[in-house]
PDB file of N, CA and C in Angstrom:
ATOM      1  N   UNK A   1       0.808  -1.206   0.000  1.00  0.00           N
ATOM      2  CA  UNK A   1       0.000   0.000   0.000  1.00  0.00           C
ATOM      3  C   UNK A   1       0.849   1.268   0.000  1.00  0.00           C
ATOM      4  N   UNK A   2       2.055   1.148   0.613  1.00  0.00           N
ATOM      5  CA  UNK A   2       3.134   2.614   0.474  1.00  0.00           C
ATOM      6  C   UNK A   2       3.555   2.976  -1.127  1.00  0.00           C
ATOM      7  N   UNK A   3       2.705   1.969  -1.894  1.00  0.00           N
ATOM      8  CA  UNK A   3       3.758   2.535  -3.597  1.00  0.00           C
ATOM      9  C   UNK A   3       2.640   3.140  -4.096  1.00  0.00           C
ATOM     10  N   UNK A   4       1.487   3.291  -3.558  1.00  0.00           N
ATOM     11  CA  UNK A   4      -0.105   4.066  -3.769  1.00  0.00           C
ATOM     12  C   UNK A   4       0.260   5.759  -3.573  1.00  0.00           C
ATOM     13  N   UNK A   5       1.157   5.789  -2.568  1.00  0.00           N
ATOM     14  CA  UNK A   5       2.011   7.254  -2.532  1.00  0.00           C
ATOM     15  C   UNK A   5       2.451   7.917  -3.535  1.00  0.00           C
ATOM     16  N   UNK A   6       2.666   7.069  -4.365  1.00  0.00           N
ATOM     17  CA  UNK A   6       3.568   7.570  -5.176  1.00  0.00           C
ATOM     18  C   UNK A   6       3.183   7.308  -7.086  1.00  0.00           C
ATOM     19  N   UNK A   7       2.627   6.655  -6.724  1.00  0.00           N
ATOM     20  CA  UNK A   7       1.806   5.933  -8.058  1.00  0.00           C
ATOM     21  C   UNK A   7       0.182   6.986  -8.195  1.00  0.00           C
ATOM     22  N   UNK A   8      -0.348   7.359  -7.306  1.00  0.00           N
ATOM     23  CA  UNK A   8      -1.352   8.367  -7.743  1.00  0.00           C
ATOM     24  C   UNK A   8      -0.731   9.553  -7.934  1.00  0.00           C
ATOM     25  N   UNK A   9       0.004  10.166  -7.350  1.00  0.00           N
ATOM     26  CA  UNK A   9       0.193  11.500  -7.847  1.00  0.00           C
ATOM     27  C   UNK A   9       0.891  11.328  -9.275  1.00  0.00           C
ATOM     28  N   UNK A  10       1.860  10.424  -9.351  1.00  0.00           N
ATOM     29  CA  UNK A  10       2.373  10.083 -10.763  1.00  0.00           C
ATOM     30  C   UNK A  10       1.350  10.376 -11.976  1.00  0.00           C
ATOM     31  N   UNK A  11       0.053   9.238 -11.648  1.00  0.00           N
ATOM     32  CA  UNK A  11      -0.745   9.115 -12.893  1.00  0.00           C
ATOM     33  C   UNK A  11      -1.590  10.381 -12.712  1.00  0.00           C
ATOM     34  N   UNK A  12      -2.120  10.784 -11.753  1.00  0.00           N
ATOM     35  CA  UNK A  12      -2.739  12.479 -11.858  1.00  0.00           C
ATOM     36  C   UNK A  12      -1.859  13.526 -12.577  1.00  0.00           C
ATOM     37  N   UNK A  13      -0.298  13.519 -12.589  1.00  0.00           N
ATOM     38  CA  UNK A  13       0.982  14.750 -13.000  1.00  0.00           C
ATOM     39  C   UNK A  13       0.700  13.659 -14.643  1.00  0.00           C
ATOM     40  N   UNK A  14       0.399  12.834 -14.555  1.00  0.00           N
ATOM     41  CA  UNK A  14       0.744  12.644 -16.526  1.00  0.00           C
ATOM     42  C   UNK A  14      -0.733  12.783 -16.884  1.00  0.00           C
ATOM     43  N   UNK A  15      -1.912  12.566 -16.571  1.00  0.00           N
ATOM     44  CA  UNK A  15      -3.445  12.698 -16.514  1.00  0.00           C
ATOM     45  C   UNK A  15      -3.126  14.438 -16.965  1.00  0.00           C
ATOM     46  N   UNK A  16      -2.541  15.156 -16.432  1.00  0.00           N
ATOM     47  CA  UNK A  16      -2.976  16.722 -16.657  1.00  0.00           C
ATOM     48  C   UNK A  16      -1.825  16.500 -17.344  1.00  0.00           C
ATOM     49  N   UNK A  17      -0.817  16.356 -17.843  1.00  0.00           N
ATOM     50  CA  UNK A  17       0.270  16.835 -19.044  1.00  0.00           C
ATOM     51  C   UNK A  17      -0.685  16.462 -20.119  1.00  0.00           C
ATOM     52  N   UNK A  18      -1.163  15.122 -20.476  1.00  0.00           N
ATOM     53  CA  UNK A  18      -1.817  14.433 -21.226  1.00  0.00           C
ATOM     54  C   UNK A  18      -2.964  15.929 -22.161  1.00  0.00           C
ATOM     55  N   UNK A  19      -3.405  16.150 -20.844  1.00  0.00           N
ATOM     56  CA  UNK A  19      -4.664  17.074 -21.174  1.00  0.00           C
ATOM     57  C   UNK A  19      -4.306  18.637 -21.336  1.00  0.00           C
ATOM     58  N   UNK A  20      -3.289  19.160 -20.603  1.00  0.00           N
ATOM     59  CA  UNK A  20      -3.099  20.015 -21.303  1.00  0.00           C
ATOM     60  C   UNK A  20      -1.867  19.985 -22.564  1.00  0.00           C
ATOM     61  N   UNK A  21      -1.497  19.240 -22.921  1.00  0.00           N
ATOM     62  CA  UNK A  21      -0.976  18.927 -24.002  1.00  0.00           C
ATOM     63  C   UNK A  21      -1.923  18.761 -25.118  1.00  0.00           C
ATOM     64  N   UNK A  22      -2.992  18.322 -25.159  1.00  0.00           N
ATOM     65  CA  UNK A  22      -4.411  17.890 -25.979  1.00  0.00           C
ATOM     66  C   UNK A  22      -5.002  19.305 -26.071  1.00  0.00           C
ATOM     67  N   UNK A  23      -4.705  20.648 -24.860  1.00  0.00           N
ATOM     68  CA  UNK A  23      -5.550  21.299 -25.088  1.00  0.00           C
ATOM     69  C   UNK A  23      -4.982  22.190 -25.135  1.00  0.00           C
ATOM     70  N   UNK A  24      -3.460  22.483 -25.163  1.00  0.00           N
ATOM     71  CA  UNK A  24      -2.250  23.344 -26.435  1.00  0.00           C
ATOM     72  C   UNK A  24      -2.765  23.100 -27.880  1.00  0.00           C
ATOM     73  N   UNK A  25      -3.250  21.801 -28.254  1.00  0.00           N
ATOM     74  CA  UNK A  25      -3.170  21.135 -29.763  1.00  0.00           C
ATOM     75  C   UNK A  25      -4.614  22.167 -30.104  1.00  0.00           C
ATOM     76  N   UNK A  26      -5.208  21.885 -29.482  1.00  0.00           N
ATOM     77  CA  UNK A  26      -6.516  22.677 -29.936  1.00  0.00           C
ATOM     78  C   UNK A  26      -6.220  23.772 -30.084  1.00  0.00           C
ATOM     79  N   UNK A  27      -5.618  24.761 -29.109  1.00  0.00           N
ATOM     80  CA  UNK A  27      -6.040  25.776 -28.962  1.00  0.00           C
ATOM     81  C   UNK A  27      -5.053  26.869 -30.539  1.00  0.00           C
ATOM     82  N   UNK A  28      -4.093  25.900 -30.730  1.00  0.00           N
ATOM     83  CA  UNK A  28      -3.104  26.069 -32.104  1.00  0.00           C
ATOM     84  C   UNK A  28      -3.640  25.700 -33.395  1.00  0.00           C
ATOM     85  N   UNK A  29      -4.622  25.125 -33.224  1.00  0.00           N
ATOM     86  CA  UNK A  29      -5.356  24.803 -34.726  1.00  0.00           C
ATOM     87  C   UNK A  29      -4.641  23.163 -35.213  1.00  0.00           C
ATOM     88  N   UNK A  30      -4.629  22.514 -34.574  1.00  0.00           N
ATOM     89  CA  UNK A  30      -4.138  20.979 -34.920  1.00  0.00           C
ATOM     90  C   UNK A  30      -4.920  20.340 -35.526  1.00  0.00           C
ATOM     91  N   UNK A  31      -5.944  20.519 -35.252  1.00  0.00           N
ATOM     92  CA  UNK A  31      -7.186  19.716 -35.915  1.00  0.00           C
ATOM     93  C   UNK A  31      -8.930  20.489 -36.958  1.00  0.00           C
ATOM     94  N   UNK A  32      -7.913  21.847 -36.837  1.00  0.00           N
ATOM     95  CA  UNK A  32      -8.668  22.751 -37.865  1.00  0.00           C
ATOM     96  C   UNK A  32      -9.162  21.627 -39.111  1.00  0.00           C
ATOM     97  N   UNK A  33      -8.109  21.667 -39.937  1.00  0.00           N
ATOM     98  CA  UNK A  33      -8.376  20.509 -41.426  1.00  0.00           C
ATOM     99  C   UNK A  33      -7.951  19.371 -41.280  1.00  0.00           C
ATOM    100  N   UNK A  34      -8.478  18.682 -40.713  1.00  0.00           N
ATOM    101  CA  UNK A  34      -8.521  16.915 -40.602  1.00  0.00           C
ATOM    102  C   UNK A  34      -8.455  16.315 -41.412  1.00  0.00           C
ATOM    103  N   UNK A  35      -9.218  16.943 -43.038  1.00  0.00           N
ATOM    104  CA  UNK A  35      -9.465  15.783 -44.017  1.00  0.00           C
ATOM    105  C   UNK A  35      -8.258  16.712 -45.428  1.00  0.00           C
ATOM    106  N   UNK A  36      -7.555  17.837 -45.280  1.00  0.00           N
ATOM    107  CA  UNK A  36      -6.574  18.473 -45.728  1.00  0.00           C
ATOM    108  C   UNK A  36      -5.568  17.315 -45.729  1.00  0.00           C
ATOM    109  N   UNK A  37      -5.196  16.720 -44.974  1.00  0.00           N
ATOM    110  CA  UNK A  37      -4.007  15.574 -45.107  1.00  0.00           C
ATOM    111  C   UNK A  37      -3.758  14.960 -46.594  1.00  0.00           C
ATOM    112  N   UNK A  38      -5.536  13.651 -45.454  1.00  0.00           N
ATOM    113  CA  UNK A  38      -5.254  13.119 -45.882  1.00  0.00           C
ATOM    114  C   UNK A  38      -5.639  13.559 -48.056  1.00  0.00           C
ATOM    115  N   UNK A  39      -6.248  14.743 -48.079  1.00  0.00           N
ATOM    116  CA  UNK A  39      -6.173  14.814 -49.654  1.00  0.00           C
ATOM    117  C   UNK A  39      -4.692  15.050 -50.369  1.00  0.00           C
ATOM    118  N   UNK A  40      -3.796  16.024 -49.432  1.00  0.00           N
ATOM    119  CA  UNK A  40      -2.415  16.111 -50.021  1.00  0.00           C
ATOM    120  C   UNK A  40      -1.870  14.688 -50.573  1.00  0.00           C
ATOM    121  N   UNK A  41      -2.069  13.865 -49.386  1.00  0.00           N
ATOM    122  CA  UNK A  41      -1.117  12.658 -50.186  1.00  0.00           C
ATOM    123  C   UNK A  41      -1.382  11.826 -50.744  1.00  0.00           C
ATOM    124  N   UNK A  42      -2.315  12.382 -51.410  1.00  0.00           N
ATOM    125  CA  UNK A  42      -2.770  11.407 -52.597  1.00  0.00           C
ATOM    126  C   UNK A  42      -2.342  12.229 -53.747  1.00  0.00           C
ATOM    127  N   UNK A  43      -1.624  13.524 -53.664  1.00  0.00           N
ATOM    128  CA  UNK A  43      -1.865  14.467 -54.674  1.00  0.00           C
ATOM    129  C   UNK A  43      -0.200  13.844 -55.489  1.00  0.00           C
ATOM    130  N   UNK A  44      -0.058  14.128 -56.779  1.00  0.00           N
ATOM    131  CA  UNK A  44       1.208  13.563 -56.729  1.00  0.00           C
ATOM    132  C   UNK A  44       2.176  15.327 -57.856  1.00  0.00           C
ATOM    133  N   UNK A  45       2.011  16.272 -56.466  1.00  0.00           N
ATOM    134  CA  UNK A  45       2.359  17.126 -57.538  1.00  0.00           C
ATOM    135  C   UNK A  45       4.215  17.351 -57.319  1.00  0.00           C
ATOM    136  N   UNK A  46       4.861  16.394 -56.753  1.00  0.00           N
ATOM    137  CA  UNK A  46       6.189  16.395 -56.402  1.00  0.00           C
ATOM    138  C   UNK A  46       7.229  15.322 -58.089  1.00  0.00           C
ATOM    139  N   UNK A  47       5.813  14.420 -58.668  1.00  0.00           N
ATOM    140  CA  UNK A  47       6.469  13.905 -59.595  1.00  0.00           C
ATOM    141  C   UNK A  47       6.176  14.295 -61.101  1.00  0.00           C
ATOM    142  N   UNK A  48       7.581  14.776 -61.845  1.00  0.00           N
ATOM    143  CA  UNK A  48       7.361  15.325 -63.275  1.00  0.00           C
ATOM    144  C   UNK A  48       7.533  14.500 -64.282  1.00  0.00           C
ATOM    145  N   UNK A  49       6.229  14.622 -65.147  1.00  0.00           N
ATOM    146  CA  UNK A  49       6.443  13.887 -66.440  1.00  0.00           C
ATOM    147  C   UNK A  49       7.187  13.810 -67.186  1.00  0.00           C
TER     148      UNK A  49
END
């Protein structure tokens, strides 16, 4: 039961990095164009005829 000391505050300190890391991403536009990707790489404008 003494490694409960140390093992909750652990997973609560990565629980909030987790989340505010997730909610840096938002707040920067990470997930503005979701479907922008994946259309680039299908595009093939890097190869010349």
């Amino acid at each position: 039961m003494q490694v409960l000391i140390y093992l909750v505050p652990t997973a609560l300190l990565l629980g909030l990095t987790g989340l505010a890391a997730f909610l840096w991403s938002l707040k920067n536009g990470q997930y503005d164009d979701v479907e922008g990707a994946a259309i680039r790489v299908l595009k093939d404008d890097d190869i010349t005829p």
